[in-house]
N, C-alpha and C. Protein backbone atom coordinates (compact mmCIF):
# COMPACT_ATOMS: atom_id res chain seq x y z
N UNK A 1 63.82 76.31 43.33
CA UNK A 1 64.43 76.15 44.64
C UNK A 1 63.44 75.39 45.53
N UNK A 2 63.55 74.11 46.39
CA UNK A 2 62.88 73.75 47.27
C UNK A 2 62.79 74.25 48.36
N UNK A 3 61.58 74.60 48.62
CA UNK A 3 61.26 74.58 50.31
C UNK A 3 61.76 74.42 51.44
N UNK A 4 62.58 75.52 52.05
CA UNK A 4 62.96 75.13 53.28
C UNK A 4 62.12 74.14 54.25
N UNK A 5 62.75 73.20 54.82
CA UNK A 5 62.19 72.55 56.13
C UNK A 5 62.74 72.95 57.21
N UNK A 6 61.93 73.45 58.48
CA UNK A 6 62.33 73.53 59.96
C UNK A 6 63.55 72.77 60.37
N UNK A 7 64.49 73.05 61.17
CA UNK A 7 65.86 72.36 61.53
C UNK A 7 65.21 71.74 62.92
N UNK A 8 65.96 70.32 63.01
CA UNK A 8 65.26 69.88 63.99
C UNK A 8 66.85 70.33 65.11
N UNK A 9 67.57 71.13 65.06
CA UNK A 9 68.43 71.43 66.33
C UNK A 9 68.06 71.94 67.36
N UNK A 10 67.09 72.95 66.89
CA UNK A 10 66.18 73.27 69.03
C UNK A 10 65.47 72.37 69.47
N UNK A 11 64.81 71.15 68.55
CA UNK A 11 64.18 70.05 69.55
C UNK A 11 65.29 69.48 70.45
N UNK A 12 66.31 68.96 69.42
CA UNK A 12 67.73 68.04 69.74
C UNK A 12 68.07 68.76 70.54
N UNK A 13 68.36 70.27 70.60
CA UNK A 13 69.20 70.66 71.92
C UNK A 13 67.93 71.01 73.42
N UNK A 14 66.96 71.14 73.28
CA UNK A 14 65.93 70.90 74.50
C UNK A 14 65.86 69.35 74.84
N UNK A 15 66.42 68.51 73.87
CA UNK A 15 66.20 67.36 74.53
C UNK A 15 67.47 66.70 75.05
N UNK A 16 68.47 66.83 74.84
CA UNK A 16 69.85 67.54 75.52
C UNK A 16 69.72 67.96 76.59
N UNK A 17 69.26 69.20 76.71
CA UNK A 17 69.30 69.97 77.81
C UNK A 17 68.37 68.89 79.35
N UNK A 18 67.15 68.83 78.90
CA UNK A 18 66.27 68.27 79.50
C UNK A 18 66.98 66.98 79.97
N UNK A 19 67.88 66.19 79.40
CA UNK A 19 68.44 64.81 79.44
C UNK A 19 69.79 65.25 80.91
N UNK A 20 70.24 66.20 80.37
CA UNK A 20 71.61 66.70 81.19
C UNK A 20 71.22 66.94 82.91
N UNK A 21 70.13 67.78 82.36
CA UNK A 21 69.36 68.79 83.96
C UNK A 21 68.97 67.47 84.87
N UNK A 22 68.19 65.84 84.26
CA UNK A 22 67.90 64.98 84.55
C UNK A 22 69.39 63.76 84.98
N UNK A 23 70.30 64.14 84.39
CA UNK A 23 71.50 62.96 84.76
C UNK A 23 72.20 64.00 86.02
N UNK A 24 72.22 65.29 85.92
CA UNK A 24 73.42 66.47 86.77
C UNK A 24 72.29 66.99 87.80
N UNK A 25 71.31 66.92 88.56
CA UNK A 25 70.37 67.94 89.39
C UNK A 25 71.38 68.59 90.28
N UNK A 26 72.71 68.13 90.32
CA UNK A 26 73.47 69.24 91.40
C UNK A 26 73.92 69.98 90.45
N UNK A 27 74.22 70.33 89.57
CA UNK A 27 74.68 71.65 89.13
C UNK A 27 73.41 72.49 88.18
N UNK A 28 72.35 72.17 88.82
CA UNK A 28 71.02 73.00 88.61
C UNK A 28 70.31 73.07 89.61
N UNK A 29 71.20 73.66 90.64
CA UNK A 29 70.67 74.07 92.02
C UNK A 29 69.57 75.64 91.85
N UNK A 30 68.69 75.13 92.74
CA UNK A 30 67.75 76.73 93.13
C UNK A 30 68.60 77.57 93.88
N UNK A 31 69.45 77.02 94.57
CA UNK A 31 70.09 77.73 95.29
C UNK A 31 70.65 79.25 93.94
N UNK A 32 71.25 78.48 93.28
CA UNK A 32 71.52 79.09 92.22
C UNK A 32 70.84 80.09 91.57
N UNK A 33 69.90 79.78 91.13
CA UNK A 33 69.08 80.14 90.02
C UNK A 33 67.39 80.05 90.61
N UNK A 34 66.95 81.43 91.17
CA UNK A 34 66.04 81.43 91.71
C UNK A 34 64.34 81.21 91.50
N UNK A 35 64.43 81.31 90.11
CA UNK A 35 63.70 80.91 89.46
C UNK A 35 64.24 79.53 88.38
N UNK A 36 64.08 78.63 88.13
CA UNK A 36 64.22 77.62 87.38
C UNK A 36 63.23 77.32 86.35
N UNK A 37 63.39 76.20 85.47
CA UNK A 37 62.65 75.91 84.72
C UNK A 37 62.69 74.37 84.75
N UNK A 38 61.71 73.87 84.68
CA UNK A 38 61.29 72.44 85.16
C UNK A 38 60.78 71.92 84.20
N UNK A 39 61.35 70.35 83.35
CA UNK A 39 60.69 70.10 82.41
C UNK A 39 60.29 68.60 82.69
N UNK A 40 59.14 68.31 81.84
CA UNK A 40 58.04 67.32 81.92
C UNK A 40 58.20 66.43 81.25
N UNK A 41 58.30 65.20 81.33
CA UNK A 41 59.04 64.41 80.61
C UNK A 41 57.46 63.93 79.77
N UNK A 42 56.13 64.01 80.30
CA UNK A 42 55.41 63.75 80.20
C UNK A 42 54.07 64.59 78.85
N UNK A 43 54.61 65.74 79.39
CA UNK A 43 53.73 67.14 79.03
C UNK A 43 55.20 67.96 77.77
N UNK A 44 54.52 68.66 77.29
CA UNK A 44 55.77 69.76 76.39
C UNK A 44 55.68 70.94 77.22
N UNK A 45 54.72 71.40 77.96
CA UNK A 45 54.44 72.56 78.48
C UNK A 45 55.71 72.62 80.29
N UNK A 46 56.12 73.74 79.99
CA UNK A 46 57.12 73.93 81.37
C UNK A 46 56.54 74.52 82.65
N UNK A 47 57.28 74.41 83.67
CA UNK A 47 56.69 75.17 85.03
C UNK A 47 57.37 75.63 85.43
N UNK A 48 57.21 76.88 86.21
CA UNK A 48 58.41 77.74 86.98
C UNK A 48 58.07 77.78 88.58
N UNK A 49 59.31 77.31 89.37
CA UNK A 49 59.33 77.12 90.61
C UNK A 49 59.84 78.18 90.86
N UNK A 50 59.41 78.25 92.16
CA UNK A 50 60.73 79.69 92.57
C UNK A 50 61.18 79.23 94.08
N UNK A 51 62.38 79.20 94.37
CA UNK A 51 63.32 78.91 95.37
C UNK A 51 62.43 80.36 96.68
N UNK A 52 63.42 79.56 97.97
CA UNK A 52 63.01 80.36 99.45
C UNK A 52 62.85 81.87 98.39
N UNK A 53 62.21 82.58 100.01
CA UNK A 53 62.58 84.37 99.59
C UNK A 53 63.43 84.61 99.56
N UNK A 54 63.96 86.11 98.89
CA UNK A 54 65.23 86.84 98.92
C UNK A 54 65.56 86.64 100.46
N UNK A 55 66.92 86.54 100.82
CA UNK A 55 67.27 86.98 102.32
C UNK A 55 66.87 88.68 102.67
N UNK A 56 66.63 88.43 103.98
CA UNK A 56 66.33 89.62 104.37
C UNK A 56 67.15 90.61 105.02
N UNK A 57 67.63 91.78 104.60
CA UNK A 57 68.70 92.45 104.92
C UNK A 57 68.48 93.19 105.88
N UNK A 58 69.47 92.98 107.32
CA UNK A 58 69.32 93.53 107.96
C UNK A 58 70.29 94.66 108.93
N UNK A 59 70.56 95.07 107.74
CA UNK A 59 71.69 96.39 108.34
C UNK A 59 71.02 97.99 107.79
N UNK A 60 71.26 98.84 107.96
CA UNK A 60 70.08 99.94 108.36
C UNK A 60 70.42 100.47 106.83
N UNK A 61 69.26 101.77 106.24
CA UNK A 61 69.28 102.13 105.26
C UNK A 61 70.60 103.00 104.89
N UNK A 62 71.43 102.79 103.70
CA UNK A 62 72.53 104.07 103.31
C UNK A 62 71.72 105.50 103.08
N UNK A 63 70.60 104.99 102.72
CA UNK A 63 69.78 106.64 101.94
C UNK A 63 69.56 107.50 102.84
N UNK A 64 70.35 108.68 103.05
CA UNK A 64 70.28 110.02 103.58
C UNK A 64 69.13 110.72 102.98
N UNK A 65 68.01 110.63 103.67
CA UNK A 65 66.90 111.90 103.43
C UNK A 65 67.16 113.16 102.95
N UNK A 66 66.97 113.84 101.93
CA UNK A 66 67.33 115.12 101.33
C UNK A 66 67.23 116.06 102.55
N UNK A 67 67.85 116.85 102.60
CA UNK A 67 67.50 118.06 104.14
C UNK A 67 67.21 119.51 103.57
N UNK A 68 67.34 119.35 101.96
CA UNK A 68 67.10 120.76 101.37
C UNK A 68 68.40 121.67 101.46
N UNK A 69 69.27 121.50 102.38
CA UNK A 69 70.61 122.35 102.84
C UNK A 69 71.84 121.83 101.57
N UNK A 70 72.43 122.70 100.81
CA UNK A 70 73.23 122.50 100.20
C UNK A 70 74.52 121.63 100.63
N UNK A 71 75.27 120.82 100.18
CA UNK A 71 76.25 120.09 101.03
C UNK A 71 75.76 119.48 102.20
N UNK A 72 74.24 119.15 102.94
CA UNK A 72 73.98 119.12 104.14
C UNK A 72 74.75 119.53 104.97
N UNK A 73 74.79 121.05 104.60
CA UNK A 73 75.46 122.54 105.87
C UNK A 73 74.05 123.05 106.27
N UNK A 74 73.64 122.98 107.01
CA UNK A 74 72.94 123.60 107.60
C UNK A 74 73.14 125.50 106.99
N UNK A 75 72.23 126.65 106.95
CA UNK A 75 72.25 128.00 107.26
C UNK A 75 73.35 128.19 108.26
N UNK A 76 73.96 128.81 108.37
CA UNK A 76 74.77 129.23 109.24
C UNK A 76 75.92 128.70 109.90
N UNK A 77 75.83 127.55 109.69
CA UNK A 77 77.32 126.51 110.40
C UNK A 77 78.39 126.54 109.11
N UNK A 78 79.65 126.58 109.52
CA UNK A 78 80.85 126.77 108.70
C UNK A 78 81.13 124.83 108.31
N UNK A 79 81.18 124.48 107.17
CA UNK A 79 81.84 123.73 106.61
C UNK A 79 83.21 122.96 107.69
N UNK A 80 82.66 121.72 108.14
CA UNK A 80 84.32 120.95 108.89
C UNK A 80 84.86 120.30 107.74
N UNK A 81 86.05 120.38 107.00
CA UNK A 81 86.81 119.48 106.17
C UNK A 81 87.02 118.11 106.53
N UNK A 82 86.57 117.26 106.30
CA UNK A 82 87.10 115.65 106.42
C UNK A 82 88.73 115.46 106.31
N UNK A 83 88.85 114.89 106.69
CA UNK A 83 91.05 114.72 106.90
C UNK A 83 91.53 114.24 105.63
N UNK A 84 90.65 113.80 104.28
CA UNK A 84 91.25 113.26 103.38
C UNK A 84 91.47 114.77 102.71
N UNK A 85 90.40 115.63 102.35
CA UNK A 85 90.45 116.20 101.43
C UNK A 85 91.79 117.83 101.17
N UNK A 86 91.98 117.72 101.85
CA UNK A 86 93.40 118.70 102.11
C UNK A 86 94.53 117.80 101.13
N UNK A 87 94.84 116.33 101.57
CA UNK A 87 95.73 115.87 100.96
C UNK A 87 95.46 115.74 99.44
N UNK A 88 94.18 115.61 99.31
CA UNK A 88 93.49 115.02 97.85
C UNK A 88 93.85 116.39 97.28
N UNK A 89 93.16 117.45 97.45
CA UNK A 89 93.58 118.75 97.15
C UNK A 89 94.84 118.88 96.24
N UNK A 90 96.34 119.30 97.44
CA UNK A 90 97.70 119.25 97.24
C UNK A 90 97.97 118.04 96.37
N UNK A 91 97.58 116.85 96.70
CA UNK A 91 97.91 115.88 95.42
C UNK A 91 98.06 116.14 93.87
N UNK A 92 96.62 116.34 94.02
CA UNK A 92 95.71 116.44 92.63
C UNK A 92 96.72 117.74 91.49
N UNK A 93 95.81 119.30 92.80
CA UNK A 93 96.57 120.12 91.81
C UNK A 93 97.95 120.51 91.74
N UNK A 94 98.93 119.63 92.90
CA UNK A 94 100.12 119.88 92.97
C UNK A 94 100.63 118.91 91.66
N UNK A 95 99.94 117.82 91.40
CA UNK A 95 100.33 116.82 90.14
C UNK A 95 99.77 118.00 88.97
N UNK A 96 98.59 118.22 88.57
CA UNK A 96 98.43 119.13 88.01
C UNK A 96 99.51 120.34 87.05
N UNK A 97 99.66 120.94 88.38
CA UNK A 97 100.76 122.19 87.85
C UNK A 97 102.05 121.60 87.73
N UNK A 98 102.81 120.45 88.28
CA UNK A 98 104.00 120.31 87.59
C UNK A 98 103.89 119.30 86.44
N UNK A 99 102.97 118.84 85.88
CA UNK A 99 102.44 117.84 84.45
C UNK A 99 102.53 119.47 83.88
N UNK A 100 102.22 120.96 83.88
CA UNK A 100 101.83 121.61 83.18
C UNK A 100 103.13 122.35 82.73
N UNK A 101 104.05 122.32 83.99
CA UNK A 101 105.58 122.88 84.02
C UNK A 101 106.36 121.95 82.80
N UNK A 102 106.21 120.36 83.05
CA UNK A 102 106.64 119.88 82.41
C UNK A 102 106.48 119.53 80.94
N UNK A 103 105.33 119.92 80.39
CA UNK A 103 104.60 119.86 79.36
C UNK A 103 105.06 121.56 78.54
N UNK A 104 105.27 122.50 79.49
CA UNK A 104 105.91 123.85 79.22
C UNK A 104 107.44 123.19 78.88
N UNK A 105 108.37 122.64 79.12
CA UNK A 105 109.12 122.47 78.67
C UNK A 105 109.65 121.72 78.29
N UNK A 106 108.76 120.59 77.46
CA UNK A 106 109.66 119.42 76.98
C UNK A 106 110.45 119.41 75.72
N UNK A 107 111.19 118.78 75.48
CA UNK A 107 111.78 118.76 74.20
C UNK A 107 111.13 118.96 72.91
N UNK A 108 111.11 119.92 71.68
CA UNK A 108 110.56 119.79 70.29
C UNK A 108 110.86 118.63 69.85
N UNK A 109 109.90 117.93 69.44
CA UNK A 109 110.64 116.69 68.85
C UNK A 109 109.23 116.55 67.80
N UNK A 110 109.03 117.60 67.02
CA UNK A 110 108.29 117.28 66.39
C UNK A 110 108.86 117.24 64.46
N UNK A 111 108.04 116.58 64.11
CA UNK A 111 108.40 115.95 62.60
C UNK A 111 108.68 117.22 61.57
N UNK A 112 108.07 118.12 61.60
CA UNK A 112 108.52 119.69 61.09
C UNK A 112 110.02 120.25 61.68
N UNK A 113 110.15 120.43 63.26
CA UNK A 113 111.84 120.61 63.63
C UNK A 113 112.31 119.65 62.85
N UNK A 114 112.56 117.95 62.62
CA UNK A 114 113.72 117.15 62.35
C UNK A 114 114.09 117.39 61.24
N UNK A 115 112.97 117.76 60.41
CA UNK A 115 113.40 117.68 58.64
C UNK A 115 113.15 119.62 58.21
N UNK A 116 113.34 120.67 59.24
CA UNK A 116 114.17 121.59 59.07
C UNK A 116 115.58 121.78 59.34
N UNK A 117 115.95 121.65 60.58
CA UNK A 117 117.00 120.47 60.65
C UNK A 117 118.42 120.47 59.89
N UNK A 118 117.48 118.97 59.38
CA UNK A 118 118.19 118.08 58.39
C UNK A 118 118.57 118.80 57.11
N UNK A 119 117.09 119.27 56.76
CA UNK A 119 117.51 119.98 55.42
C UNK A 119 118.56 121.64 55.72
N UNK A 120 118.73 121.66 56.94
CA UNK A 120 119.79 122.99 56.75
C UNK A 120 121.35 121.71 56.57
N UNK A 121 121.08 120.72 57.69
CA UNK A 121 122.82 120.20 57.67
C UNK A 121 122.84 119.98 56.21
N UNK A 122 121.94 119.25 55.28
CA UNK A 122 122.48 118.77 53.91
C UNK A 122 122.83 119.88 53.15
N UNK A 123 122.23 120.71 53.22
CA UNK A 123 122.19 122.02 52.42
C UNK A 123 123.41 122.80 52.63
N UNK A 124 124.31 122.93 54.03
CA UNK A 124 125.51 123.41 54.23
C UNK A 124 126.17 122.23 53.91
N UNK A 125 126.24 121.04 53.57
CA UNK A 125 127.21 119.87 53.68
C UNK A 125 127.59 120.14 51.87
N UNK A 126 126.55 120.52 51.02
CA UNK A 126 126.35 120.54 49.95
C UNK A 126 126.89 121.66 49.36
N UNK A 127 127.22 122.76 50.27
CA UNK A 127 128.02 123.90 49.89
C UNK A 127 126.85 125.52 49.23
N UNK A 128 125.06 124.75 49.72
CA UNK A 128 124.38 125.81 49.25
C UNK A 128 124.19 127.14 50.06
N UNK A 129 124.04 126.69 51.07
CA UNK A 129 123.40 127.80 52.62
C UNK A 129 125.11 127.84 53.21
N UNK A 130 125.47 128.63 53.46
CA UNK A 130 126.23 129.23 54.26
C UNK A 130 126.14 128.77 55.95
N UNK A 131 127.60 128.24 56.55
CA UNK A 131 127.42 127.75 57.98
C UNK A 131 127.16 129.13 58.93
N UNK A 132 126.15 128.97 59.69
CA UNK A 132 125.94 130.40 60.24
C UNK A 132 126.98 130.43 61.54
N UNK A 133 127.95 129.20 61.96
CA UNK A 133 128.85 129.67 62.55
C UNK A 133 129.88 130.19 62.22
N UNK A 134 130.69 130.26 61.02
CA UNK A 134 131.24 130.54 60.10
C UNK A 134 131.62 131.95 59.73
């Protein structure tokens, strides 16, 4: 068996790439891509630029400081309900218990009923079992 040789397709496609980034510079915006990669037409070795700073955010922190208080209830103050959770409540377990009503009584329709069944109608049609209305 001969010797594999190296595939020259990652030169061909870096030199592709490098050719494309050089004909298209608008759709290899920093804006984009905050770090880039910059190639040397000169050198093999690459450089990494890095675009402005992150923007700076300026709307206040979400993070609630732990307060140690369970639910942040304070010792001694009674729980105020928020206006959703009453409805969420009645929703939930009112869907709940009638999925459970209805699940209590749906039709047998299982593969054991059809072919007991069946095998009583053939069996009286056949003159073996006796019609129990009869």
């Amino acid at each position: 068996m001969p010797p594999l040789r190296p595939s020259s397709t990652p030169r061909s496609f870096s030199l592709r790439l490098h050719h494309h980034l050089h004909q298209h510079p608008s759709t290899h915006s920093s804006r984009l891509f905050p770090s880039t990669l910059r190639f040397s037409s000169t050198t093999t070795t690459t450089t990494t630029t890095t675009s402005s700073p992150a923007p700076i955010d300026h709307h206040e922190s979400h993070y609630d400081p732990p307060t140690g208080n369970l639910f942040n209830v304070p010792p001694g103050q009674k729980y105020e309900k928020e206006g959703w959770e009453n409805i969420w409540y009645w929703g939930f377990y009112g869907s709940l218990g009638l999925a459970a009503v209805a699940y209590a009584f749906k039709p047998d329709s299982s593969i054991q009923t059809w072919a007991l069944e069946e095998a009583r109608r053939r069996l009286e049609r056949e003159g073996i079992l006796e019609d129990p209305q009869g």
